[in-house]
Protein backbone atom coordinates (compact mmCIF):
# COMPACT_ATOMS: atom_id res chain seq x y z
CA UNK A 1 -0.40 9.54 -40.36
CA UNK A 2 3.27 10.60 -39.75
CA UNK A 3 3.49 8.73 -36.82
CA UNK A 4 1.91 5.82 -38.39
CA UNK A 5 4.20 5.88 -41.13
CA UNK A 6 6.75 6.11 -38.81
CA UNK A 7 5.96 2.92 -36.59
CA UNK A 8 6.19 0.78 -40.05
CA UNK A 9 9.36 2.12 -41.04
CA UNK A 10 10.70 0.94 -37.65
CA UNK A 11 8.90 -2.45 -38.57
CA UNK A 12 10.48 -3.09 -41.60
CA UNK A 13 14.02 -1.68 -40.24
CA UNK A 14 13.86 -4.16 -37.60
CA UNK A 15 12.32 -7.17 -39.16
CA UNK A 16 15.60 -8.81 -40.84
CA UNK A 17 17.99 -8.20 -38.20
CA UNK A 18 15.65 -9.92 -35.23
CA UNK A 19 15.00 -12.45 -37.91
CA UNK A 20 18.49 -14.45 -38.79
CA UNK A 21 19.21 -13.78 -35.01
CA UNK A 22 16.70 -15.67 -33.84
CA UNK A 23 16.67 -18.20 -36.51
CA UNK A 24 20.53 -18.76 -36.53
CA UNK A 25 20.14 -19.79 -32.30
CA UNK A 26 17.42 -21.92 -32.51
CA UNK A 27 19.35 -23.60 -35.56
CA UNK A 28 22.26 -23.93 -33.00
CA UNK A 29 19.92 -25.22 -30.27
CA UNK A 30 18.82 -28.19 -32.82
CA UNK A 31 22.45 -29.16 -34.23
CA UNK A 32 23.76 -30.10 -30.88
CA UNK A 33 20.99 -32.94 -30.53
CA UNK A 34 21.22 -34.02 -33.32
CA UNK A 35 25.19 -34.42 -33.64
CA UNK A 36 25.50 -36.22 -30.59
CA UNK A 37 22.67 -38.38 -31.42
CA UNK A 38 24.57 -39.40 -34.54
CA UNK A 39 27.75 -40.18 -32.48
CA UNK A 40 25.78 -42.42 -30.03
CA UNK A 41 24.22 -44.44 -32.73
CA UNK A 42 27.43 -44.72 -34.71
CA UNK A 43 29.44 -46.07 -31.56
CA UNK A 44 26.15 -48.45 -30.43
CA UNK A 45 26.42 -49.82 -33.96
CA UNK A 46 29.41 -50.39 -34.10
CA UNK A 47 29.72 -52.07 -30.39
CA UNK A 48 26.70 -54.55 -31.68
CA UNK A 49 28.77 -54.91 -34.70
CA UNK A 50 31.29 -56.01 -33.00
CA UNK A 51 29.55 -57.79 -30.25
CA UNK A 52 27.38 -60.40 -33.00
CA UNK A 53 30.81 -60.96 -34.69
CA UNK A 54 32.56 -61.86 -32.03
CA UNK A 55 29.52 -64.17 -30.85
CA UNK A 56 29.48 -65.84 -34.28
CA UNK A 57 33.52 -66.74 -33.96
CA UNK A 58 32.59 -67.93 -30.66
CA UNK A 59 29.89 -70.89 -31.72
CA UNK A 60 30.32 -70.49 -35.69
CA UNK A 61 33.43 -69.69 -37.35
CA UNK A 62 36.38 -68.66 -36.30
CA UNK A 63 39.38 -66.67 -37.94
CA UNK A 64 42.26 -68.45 -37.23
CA UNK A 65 46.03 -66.91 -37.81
CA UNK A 66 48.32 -69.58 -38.46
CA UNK A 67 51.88 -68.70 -36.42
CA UNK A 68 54.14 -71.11 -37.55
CA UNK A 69 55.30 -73.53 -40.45
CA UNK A 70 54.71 -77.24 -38.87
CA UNK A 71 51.79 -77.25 -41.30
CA UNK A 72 53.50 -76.64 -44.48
CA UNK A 73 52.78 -77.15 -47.25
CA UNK A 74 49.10 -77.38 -46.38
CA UNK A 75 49.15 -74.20 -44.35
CA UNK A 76 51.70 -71.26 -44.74
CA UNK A 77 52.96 -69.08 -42.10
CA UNK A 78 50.37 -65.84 -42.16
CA UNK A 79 47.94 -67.72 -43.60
CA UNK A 80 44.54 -67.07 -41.68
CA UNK A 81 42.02 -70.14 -41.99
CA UNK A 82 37.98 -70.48 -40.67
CA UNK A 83 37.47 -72.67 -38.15
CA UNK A 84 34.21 -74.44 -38.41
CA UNK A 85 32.93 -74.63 -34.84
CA UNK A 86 30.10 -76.64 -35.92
CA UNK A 87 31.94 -79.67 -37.44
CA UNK A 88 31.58 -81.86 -34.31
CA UNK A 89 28.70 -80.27 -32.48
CA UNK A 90 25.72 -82.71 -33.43
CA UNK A 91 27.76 -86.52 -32.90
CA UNK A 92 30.24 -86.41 -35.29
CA UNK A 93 34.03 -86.73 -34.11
CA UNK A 94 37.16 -85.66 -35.35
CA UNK A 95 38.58 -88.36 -38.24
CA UNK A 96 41.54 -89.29 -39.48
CA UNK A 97 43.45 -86.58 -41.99
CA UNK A 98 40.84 -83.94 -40.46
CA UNK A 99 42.93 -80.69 -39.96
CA UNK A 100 41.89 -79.05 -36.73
CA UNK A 101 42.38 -76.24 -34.42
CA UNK A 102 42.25 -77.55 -30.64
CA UNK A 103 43.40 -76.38 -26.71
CA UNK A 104 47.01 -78.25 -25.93
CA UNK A 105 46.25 -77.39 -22.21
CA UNK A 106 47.28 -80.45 -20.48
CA UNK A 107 48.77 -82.36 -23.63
CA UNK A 108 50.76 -80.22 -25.23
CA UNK A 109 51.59 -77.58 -22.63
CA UNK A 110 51.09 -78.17 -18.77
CA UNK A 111 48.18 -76.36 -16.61
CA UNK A 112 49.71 -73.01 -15.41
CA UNK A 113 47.79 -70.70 -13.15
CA UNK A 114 45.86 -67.46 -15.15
CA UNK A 115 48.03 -64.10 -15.09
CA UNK A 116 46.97 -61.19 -13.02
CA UNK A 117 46.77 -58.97 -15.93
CA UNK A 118 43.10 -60.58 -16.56
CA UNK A 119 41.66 -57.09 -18.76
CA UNK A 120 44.81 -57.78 -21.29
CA UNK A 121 44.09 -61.73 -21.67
CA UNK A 122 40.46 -60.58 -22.25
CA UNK A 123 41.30 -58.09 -24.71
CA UNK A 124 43.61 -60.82 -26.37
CA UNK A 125 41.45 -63.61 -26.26
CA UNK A 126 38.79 -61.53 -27.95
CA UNK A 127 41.49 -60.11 -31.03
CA UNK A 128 42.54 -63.81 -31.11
CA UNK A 129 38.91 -64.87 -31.51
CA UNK A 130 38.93 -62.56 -34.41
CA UNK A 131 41.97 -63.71 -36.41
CA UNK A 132 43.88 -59.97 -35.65
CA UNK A 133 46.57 -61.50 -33.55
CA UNK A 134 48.43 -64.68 -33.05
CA UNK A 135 46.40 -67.42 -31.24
CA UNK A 136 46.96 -68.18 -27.44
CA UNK A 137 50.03 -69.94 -26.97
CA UNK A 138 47.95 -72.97 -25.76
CA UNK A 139 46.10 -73.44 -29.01
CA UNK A 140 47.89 -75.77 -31.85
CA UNK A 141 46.70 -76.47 -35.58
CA UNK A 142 47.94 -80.35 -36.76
CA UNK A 143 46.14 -83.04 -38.61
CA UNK A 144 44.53 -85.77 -36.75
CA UNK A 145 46.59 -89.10 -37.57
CA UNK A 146 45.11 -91.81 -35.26
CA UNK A 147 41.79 -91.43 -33.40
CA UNK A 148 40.23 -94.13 -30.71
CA UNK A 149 41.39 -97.58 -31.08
CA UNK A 150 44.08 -97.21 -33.28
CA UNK A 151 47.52 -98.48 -33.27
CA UNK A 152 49.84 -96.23 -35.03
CA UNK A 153 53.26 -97.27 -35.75
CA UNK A 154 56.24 -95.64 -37.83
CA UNK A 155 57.60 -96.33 -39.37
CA UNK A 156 57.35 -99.85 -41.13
CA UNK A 157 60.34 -101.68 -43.30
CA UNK A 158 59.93 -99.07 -46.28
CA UNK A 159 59.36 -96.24 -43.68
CA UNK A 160 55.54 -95.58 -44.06
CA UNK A 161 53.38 -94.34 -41.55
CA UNK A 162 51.35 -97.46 -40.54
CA UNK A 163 47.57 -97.20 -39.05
CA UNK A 164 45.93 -100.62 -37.83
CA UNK A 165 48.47 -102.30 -39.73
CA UNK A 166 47.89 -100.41 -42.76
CA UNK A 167 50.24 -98.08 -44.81
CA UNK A 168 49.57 -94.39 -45.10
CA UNK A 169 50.37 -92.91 -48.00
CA UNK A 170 50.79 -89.49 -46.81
CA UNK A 171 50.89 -86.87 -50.14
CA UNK A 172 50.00 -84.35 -47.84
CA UNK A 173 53.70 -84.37 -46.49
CA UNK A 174 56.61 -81.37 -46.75
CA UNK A 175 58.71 -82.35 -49.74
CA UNK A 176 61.76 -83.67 -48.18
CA UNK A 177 60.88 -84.91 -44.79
CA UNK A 178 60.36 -88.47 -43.81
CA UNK A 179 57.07 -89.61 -42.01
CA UNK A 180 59.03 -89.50 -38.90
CA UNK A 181 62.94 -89.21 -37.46
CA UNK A 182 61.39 -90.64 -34.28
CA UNK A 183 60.34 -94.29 -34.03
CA UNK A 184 56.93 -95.05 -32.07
CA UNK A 185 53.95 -97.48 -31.11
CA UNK A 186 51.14 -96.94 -29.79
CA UNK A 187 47.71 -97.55 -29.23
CA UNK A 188 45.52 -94.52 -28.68
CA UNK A 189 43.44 -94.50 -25.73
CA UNK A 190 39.50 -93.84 -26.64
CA UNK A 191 37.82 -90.42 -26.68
CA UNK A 192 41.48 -88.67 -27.71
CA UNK A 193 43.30 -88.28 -30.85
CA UNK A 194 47.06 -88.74 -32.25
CA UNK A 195 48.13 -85.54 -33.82
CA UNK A 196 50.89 -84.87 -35.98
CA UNK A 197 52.27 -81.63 -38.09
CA UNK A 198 52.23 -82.16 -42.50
CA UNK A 199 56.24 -80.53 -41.86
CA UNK A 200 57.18 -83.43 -39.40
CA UNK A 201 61.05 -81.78 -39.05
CA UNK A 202 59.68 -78.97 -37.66
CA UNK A 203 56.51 -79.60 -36.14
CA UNK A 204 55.89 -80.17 -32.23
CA UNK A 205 53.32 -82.78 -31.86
CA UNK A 206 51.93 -85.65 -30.33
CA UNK A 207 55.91 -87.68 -30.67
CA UNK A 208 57.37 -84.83 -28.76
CA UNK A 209 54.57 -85.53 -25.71
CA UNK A 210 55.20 -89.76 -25.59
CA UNK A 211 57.21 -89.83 -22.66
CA UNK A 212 54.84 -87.13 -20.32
CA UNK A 213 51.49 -87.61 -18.44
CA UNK A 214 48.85 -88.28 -21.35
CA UNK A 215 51.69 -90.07 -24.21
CA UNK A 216 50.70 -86.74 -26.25
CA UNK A 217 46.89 -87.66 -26.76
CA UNK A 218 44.40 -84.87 -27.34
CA UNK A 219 41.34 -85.15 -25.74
CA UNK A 220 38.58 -84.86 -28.39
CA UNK A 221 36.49 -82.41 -25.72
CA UNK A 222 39.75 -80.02 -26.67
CA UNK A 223 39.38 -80.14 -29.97
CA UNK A 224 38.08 -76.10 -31.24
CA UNK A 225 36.63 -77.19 -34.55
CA UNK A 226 38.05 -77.98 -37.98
CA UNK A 227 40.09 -76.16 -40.49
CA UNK A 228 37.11 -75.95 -43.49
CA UNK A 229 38.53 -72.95 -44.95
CA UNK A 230 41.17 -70.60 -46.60
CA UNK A 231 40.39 -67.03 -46.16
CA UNK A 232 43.28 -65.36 -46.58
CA UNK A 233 45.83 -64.73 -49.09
CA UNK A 234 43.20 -63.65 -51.52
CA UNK A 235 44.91 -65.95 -54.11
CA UNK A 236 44.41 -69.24 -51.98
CA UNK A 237 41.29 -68.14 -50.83
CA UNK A 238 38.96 -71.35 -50.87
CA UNK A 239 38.00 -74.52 -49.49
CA UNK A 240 40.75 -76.73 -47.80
CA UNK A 241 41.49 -79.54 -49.92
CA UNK A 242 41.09 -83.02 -47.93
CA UNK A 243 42.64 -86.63 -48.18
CA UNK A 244 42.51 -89.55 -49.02
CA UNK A 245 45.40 -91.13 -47.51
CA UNK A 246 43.22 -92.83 -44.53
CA UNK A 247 40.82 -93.91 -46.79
CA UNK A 248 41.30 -97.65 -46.60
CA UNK A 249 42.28 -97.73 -42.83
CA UNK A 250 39.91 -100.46 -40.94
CA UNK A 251 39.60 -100.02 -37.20
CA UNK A 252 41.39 -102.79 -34.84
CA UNK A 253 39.30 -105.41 -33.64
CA UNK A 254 41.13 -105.86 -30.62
CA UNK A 255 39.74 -104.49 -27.05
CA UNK A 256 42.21 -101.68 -26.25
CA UNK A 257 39.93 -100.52 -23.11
């Protein structure tokens, strides 16, 4: 009996300090797992995240940060529009007063070979895609002001914009400046697009490009997409407000090819 009694004392002694031992290493052994499991589905999210948005500025919509005034007053320095990628996918074409975001390469700027710092352009490219940073220096935002087949002229007797012999009536204008400083004519060749800035003192466009291979005409292939949106500041957050001005423009009837 005594050593009986003796055996359960030992029992009970020993019972709650084997117990949290054990108990407080295999807790151990499970939190490990578990942690890093968390981590590695945070960071996978957030890489898919990352991956779909960056496929849906590619083919969609695309945050656009808008580096200079030669838009004003339609679009502000800082302002970021969204680019709708779709606008011309399915036949349509760029028209007349359509704001859009296309690749000068060859028009506005000349060919130049790619940098050797290709992981940086990448990283660029893809922060540009996203509206974070300023866009490539090869990509422009202007209105379109003649498309195909027109002749565009400025600036007539009262010094109007004229399209097809038509005047423009162009509200969209900076207060203050004239339709243009510098006189032109031309005729625009088919599948490209004259392109002019709303600030037309400060705005490098299609006028600045007449005398260099191409007369300053964007092909439409170039053309990114067009400006649909406003999405940031939060107070002009919205559609983008179109025109009228080209409304009653009639397409030549002469054979420009």
């Amino acid at each position: 009996m005594d050593t009986e009694a003796q055996h359960m004392e030992r029992d009970r002694s020993s019972g709650p300090l084997d117990g949290p031992e054990e108990g407080s290493r295999s807790t151990h052994v499970q939190d490990r797992p578990a942690g890093s499991m968390s981590w590695g589905r945070t960071a996978f999210l957030g890489m898919l995240c990352t991956a779909a948005l960056l496929l849906f500025s590619t083919f969609v919509l695309q945050p656009f940060l808008i580096p200079s005034g030669s838009m004003e007053p339609t679009l502000r320095v800082g302002d970021r529009v969204l680019v709708n990628k779709l606008a011309y996918r399915f036949g349509s074409e760029p028209g007349r007063g359509d704001v859009v975001v296309f690749d000068g390469t060859g028009s506005f700027v000349q060919e130049t070979a790619s940098g050797d710092d290709a992981v940086g352009a990448l990283l660029r490219g893809a922060a540009s895609t996203l509206g974070l940073v300023e866009p490539a220096g090869t990509d422009f935002v202007k209105r379109v002001v003649g498309v195909g087949g027109d002749r565009v002229v400025c600036c007539d007797g009262r010094g109007r914009l004229e399209v097809n012999g038509t005047a423009v009536r162009e509200e969209y204008l900076h207060p203050g400046d004239r339709p243009s400083e510098v006189a032109f004519d031309i005729v625009v060749p088919d599948g490209t697009l004259w392109m002019m800035g709303d600030h037309r003192s400060r705005s490098r466009d299609s006028r600045d490009h007449l005398g260099q291979p191409g007369g300053g005409m964007v092909p439409v292939d170039r053309v990114i997409g067009r400006v649909d949106w406003l999405g940031w500041p939060l107070g002009r957050l919205g559609s983008l407000e179109g025109t009228r001005a080209f409304a009653g423009i009639r397409p030549t009837d002469a054979d420009h090819g």
